[in-house]
C-alpha atoms as a PDB file:
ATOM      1  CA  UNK A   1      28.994-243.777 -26.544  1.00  0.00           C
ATOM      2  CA  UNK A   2      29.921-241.336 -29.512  1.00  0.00           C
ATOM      3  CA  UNK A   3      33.954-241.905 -28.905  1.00  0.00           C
ATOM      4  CA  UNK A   4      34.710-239.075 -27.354  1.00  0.00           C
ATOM      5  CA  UNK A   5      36.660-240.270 -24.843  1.00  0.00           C
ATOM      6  CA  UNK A   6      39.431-240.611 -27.175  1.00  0.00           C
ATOM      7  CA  UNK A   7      39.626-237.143 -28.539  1.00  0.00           C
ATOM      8  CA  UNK A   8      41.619-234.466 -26.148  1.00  0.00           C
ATOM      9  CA  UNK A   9      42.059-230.961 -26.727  1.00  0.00           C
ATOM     10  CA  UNK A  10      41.076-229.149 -29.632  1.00  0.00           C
ATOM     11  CA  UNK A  11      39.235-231.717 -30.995  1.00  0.00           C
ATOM     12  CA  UNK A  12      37.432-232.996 -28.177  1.00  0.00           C
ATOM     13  CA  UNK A  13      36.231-229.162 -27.873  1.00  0.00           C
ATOM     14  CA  UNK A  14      35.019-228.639 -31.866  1.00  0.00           C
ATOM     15  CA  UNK A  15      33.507-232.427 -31.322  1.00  0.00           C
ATOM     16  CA  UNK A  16      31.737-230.859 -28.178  1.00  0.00           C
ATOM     17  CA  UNK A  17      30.466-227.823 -29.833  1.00  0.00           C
ATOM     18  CA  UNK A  18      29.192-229.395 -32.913  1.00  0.00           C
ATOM     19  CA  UNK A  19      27.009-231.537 -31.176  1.00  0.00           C
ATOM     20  CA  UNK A  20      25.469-228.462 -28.910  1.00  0.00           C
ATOM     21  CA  UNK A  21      24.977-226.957 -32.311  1.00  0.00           C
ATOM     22  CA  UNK A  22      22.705-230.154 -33.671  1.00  0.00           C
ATOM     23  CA  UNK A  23      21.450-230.799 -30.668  1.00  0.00           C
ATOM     24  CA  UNK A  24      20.159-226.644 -30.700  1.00  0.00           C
ATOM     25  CA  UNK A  25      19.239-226.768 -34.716  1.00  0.00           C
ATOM     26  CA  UNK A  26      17.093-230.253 -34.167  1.00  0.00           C
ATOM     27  CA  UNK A  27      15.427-228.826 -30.944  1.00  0.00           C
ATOM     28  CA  UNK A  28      14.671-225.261 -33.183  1.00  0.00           C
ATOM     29  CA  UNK A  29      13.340-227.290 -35.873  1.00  0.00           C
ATOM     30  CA  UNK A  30      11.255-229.695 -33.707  1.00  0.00           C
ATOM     31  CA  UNK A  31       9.728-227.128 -31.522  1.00  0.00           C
ATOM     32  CA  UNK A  32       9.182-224.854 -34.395  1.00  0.00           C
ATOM     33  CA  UNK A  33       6.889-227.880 -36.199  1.00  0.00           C
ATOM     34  CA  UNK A  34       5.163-228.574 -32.685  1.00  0.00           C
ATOM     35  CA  UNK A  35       4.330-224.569 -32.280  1.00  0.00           C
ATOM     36  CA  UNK A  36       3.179-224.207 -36.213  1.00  0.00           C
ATOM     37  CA  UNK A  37       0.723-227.207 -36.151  1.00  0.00           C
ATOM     38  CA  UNK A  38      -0.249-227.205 -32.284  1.00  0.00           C
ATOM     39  CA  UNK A  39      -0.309-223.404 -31.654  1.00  0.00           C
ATOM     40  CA  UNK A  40      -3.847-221.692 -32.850  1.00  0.00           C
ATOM     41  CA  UNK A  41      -5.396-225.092 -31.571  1.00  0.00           C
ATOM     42  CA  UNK A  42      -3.986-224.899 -27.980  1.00  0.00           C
ATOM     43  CA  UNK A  43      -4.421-220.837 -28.042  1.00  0.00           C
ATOM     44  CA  UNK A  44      -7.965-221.490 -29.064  1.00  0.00           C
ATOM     45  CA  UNK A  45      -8.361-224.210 -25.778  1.00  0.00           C
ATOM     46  CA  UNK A  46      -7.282-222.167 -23.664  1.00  0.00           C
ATOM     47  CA  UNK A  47      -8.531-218.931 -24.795  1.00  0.00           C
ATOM     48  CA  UNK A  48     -12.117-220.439 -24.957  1.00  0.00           C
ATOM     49  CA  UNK A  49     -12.747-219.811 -28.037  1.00  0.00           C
END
């Protein structure tokens, strides 16, 4: 586990929102690759182009 279980309050709740936030940013970042170098290729496959 990340500890957590320790914090209470106020800083179980910033701890809990900064890790949405990464976990948000990394998925952006990840999907945002995936769509740049996968896109045109699968629109092409499936368009029939």
């Amino acid at each position: 586990m990340l500890g957590l279980e320790s914090m209470s309050g106020n800083a179980l709740a910033a701890a809990l929102i900064g890790l949405v936030l990464a976990e948000s940013i990394v998925l952006y970042v990840g999907y945002g690759l995936l769509e740049s170098t996968l896109g045109a290729r699968l629109t092409d496959l499936i368009g029939g182009v």
